[in-house]
C-alpha atoms as a PDB file:
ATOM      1  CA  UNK A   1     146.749  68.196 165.243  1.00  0.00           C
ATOM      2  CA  UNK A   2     147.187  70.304 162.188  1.00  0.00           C
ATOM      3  CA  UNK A   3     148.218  73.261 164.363  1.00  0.00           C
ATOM      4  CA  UNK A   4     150.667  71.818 166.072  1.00  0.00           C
ATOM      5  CA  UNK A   5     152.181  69.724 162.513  1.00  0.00           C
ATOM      6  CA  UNK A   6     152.517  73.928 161.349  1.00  0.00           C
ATOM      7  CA  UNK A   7     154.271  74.736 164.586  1.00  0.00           C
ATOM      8  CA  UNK A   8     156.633  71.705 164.133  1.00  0.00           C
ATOM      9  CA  UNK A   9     157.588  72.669 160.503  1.00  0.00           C
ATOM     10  CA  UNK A  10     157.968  76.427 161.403  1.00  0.00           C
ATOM     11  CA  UNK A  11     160.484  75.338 164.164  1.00  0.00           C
ATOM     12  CA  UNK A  12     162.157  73.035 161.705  1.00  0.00           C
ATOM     13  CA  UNK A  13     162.519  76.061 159.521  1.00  0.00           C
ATOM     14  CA  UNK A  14     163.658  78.436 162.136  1.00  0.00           C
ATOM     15  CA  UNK A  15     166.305  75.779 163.511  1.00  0.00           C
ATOM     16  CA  UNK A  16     167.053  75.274 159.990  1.00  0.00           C
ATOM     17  CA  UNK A  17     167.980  78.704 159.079  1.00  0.00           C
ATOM     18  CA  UNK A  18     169.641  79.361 162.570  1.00  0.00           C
ATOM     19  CA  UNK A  19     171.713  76.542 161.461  1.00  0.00           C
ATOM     20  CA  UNK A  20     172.959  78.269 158.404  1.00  0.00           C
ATOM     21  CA  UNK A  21     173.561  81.280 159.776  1.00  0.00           C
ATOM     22  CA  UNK A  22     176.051  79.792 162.879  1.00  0.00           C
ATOM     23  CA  UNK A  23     177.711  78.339 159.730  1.00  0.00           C
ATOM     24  CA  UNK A  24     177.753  81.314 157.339  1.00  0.00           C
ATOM     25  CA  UNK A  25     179.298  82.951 160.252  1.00  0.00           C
ATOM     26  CA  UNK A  26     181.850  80.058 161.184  1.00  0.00           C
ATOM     27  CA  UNK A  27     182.749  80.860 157.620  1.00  0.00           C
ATOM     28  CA  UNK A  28     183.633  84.523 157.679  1.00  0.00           C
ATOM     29  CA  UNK A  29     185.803  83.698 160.736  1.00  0.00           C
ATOM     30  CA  UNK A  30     188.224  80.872 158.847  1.00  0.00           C
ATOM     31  CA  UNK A  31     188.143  82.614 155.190  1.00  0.00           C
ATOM     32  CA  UNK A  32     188.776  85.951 157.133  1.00  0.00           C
ATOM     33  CA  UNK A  33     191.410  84.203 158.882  1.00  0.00           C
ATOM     34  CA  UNK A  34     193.126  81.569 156.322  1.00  0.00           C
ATOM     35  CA  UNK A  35     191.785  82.589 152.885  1.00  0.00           C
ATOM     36  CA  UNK A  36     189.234  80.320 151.212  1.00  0.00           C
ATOM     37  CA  UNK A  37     192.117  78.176 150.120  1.00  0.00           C
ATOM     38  CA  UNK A  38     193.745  77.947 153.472  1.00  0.00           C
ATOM     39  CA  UNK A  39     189.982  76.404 154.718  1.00  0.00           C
ATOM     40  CA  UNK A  40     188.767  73.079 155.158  1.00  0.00           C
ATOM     41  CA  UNK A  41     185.342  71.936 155.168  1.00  0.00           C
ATOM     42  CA  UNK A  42     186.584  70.703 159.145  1.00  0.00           C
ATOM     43  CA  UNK A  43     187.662  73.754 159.534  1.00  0.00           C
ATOM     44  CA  UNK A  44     184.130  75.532 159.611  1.00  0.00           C
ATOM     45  CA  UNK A  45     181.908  72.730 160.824  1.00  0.00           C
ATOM     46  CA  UNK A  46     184.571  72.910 163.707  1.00  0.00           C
ATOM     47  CA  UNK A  47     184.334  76.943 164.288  1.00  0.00           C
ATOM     48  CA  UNK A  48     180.037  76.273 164.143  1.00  0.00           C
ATOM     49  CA  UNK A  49     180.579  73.387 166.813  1.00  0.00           C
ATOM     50  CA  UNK A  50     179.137  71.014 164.101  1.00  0.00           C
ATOM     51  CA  UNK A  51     180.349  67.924 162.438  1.00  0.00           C
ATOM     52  CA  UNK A  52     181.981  67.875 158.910  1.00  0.00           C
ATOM     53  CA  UNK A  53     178.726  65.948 157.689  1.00  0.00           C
ATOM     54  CA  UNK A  54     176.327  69.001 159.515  1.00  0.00           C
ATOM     55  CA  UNK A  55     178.036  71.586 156.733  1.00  0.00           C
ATOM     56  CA  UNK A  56     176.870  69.395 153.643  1.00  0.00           C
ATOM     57  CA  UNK A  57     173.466  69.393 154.967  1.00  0.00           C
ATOM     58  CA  UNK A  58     173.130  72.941 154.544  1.00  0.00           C
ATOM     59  CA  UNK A  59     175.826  74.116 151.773  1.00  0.00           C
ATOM     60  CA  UNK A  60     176.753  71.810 148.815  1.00  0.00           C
ATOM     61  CA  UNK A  61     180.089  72.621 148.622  1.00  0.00           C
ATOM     62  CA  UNK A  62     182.694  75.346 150.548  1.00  0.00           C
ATOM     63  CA  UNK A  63     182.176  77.196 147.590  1.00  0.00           C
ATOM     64  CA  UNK A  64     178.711  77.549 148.289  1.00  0.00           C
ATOM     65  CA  UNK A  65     179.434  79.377 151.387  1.00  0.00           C
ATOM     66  CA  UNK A  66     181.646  81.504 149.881  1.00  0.00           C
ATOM     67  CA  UNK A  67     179.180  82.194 147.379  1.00  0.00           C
ATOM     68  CA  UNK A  68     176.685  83.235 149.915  1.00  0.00           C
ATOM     69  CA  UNK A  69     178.977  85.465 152.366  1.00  0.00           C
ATOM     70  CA  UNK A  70     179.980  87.060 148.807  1.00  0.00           C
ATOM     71  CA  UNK A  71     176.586  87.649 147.413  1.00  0.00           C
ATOM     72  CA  UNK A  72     175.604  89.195 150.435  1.00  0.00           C
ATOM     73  CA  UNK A  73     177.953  91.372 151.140  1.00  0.00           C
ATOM     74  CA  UNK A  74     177.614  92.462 147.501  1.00  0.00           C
ATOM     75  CA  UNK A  75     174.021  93.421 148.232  1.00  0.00           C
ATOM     76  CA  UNK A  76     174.811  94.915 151.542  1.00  0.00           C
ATOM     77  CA  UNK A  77     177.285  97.051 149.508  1.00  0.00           C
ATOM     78  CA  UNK A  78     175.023  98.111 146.431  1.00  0.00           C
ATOM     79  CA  UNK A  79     172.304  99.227 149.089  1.00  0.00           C
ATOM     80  CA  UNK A  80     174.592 101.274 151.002  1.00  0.00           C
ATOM     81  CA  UNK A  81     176.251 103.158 147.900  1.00  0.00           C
ATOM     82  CA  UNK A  82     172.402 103.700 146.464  1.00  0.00           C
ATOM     83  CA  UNK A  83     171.524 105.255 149.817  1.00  0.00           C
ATOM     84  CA  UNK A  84     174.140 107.491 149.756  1.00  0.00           C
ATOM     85  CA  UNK A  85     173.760 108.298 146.156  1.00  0.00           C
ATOM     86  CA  UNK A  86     169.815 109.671 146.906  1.00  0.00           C
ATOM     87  CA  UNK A  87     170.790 111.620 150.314  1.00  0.00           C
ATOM     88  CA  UNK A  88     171.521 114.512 148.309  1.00  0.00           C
ATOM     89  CA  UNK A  89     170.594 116.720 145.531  1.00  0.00           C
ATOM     90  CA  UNK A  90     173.915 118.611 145.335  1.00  0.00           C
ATOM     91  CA  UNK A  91     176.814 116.656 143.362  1.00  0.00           C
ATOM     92  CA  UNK A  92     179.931 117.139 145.509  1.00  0.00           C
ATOM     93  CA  UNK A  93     178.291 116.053 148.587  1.00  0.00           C
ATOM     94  CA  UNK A  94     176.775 113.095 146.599  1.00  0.00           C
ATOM     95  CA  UNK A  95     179.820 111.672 145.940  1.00  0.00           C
ATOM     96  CA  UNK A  96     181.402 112.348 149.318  1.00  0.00           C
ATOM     97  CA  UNK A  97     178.435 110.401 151.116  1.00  0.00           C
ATOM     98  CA  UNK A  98     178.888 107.905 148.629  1.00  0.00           C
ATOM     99  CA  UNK A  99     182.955 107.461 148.973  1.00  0.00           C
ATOM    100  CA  UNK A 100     182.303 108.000 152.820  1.00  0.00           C
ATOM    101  CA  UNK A 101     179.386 105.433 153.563  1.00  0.00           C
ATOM    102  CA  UNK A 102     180.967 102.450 151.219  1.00  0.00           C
ATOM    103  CA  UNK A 103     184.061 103.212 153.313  1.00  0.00           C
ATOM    104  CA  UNK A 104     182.133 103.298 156.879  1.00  0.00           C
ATOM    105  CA  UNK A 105     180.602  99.753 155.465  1.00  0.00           C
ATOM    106  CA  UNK A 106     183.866  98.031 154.691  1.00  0.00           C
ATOM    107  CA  UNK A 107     185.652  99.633 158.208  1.00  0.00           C
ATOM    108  CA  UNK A 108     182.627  98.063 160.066  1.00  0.00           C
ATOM    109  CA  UNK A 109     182.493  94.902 157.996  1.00  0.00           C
ATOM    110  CA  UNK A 110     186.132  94.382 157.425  1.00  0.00           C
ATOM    111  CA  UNK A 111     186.228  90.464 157.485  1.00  0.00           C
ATOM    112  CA  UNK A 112     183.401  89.816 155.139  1.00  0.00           C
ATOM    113  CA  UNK A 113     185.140  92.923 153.050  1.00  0.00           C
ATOM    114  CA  UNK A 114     188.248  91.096 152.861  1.00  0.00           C
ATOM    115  CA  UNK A 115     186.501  87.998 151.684  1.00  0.00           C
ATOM    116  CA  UNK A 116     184.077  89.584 149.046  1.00  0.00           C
ATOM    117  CA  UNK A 117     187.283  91.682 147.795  1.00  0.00           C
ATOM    118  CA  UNK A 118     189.816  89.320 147.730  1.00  0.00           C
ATOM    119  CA  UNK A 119     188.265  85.764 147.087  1.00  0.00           C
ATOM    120  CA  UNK A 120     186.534  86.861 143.944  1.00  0.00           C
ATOM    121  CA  UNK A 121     188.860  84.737 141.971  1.00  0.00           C
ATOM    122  CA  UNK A 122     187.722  81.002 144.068  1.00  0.00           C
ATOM    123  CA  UNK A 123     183.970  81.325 143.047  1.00  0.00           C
ATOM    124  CA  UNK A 124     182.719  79.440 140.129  1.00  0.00           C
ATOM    125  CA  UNK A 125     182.141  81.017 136.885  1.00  0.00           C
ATOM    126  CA  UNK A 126     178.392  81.283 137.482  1.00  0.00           C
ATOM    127  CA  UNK A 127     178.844  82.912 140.177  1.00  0.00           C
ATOM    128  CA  UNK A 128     181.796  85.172 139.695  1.00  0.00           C
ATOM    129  CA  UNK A 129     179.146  86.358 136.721  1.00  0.00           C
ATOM    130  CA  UNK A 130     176.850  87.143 139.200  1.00  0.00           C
ATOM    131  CA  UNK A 131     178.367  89.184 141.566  1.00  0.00           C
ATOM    132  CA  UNK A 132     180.284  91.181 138.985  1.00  0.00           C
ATOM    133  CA  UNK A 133     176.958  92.140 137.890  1.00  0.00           C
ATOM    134  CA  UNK A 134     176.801  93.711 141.403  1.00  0.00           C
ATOM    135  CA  UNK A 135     180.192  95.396 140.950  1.00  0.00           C
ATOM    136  CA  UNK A 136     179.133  97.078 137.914  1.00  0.00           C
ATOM    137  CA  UNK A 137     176.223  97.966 139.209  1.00  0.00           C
ATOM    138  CA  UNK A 138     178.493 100.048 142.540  1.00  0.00           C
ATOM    139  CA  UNK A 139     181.308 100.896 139.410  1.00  0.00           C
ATOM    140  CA  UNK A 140     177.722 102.770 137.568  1.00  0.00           C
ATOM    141  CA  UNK A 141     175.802 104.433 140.691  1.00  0.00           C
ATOM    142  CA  UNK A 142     179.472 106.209 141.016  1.00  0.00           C
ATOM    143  CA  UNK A 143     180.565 107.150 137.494  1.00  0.00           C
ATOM    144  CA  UNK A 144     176.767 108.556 137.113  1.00  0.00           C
ATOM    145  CA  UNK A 145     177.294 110.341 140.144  1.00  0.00           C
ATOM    146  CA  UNK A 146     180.542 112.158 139.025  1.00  0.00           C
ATOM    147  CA  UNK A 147     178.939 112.359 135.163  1.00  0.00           C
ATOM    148  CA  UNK A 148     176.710 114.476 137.037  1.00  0.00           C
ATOM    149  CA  UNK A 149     178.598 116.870 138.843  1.00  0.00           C
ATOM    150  CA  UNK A 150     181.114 117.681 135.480  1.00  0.00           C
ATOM    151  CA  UNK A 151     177.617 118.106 134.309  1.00  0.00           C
ATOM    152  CA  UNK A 152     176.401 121.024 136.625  1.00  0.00           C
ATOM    153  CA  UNK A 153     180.617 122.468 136.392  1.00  0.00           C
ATOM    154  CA  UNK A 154     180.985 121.759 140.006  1.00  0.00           C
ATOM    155  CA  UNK A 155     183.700 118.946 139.091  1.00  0.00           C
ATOM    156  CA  UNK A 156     186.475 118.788 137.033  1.00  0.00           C
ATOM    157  CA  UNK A 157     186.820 114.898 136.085  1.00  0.00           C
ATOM    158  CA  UNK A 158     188.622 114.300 132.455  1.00  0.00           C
ATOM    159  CA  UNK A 159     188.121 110.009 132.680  1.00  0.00           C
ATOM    160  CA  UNK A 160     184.634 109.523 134.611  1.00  0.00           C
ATOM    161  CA  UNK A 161     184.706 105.547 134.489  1.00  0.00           C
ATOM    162  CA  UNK A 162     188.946 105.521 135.823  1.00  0.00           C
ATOM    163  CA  UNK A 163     188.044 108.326 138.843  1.00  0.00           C
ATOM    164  CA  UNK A 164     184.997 106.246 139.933  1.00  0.00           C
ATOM    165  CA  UNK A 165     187.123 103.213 140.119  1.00  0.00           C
ATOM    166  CA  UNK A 166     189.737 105.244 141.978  1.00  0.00           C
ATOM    167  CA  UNK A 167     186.980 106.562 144.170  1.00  0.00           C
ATOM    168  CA  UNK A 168     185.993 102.868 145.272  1.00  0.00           C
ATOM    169  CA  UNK A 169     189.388 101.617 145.533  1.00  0.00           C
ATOM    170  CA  UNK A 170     190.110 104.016 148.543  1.00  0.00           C
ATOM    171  CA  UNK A 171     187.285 102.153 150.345  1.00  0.00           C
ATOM    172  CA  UNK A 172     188.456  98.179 148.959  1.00  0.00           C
ATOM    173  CA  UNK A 173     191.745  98.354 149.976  1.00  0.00           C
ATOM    174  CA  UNK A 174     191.089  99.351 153.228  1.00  0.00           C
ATOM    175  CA  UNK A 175     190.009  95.751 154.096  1.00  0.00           C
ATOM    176  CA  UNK A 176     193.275  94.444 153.461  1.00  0.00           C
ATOM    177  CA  UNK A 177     195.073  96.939 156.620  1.00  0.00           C
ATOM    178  CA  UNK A 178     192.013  98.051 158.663  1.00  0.00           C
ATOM    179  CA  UNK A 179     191.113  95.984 162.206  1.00  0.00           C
ATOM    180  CA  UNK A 180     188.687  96.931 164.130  1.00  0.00           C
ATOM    181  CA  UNK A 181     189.497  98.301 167.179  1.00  0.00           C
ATOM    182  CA  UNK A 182     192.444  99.851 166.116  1.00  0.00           C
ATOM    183  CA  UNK A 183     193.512 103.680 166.982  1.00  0.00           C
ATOM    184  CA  UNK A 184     191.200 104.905 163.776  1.00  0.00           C
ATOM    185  CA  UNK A 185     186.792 104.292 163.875  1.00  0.00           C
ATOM    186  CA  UNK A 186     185.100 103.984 160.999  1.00  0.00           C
ATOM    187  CA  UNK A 187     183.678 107.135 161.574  1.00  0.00           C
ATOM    188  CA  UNK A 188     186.924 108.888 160.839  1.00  0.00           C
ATOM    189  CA  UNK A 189     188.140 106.898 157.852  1.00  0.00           C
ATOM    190  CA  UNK A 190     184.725 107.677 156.372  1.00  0.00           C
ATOM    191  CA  UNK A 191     185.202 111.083 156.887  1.00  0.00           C
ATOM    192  CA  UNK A 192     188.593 111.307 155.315  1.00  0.00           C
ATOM    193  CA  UNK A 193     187.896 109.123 152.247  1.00  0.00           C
ATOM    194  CA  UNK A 194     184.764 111.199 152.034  1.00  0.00           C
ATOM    195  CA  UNK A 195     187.067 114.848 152.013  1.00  0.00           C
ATOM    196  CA  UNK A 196     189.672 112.597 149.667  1.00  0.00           C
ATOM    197  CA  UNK A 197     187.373 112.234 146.988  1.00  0.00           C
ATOM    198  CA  UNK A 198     186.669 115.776 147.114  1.00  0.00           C
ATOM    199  CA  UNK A 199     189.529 116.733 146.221  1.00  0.00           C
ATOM    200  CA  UNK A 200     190.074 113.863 143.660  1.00  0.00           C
ATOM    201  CA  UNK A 201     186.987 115.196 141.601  1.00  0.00           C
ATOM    202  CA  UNK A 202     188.416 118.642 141.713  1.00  0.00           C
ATOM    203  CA  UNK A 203     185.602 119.796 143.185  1.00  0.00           C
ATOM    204  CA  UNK A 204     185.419 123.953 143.813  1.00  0.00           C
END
């Protein structure tokens, strides 16, 4: 009897989380496609094939989706750029891996890009604190890595902090033009941002 009460509640946990998930994704489809403001609470419980009471089950509030597809994206995004940052000892290609690889993540996650760029502003103060802790923490991994190529005279950078927010602005604002499946891969937009920032550190 006990064994099968644990397989019950495991299920119920697995169902549970598949649950979220379908909605987390409905989610990313209608803020991706109307803005957060633009979306109804409908709206997603109708992309998950759900009812409107189904959402509230799972998520508090719309904003607690958003908060979610925002957090994680944030994380997805801090892991990538730290990656890159330790797949090389020698400065200039540091910060080309780094420029390239946050690019190749926001080409092949465009929607939930667009979202975690651009809906920043709908969160709630709590958590707009939160995952500006995760922007600072991209904005530092970057400035650090250009810091360190003036450093070693392989750079010529005069404002570190400004140039690292430069650098990452090639790769946010291609989420609001870039569509997948368009005549340019994310393999070739992180190559050019990558040879871009190159040149924008006035590296030799």
């Amino acid at each position: 009897m006990l064994s099968t009460m644990t397989t019950d509640s495991a299920n119920g946990r697995d169902r549970s989380a598949s649950t979220r998930e379908r909605l987390l994704d409905a989610a990313v489809e209608a803020f991706a496609t109307s803005g957060f403001a633009g979306t109804t609470t409908r709206d997603i419980a109708s992309r998950a094939g759900m009812s409107p009471a189904a959402v509230y089950v799972h998520h508090a509030t719309k904003e607690d989706l958003l908060f979610e597809i925002s957090r994680r994206g944030h994380l997805s995004a801090v892991e990538i750029i730290h990656q890159a940052s330790t797949s090389t000892d020698d400065p200039v290609e540091r910060v080309r891996a780094m420029v390239a690889e946050f690019s190749r993540w926001h080409a092949v996650n465009s929607r939930v890009g667009r979202i975690v760029q651009y809906e920043f502003d709908a969160l709630t103060p709590e958590h707009r604190a939160e995952i500006a802790e995760y922007r600072r923490a991209i904005e530092a991994l970057m400035r650090e890595a250009i810091e360190a190529g003036v450093k070693a005279d392989v750079m010529s950078v005069a404002d570190a902090k400004g140039t690292a927010l430069a650098l990452l602005s090639l790769s946010i604002d291609l989420v609001r033009w870039y569509h997948p499946g368009g005549p340019t891969t994310p393999d070739e937009i992180a190559a050019l941002h990558g040879e871009l920032a190159v040149r924008m550190v006035g590296a030799a």
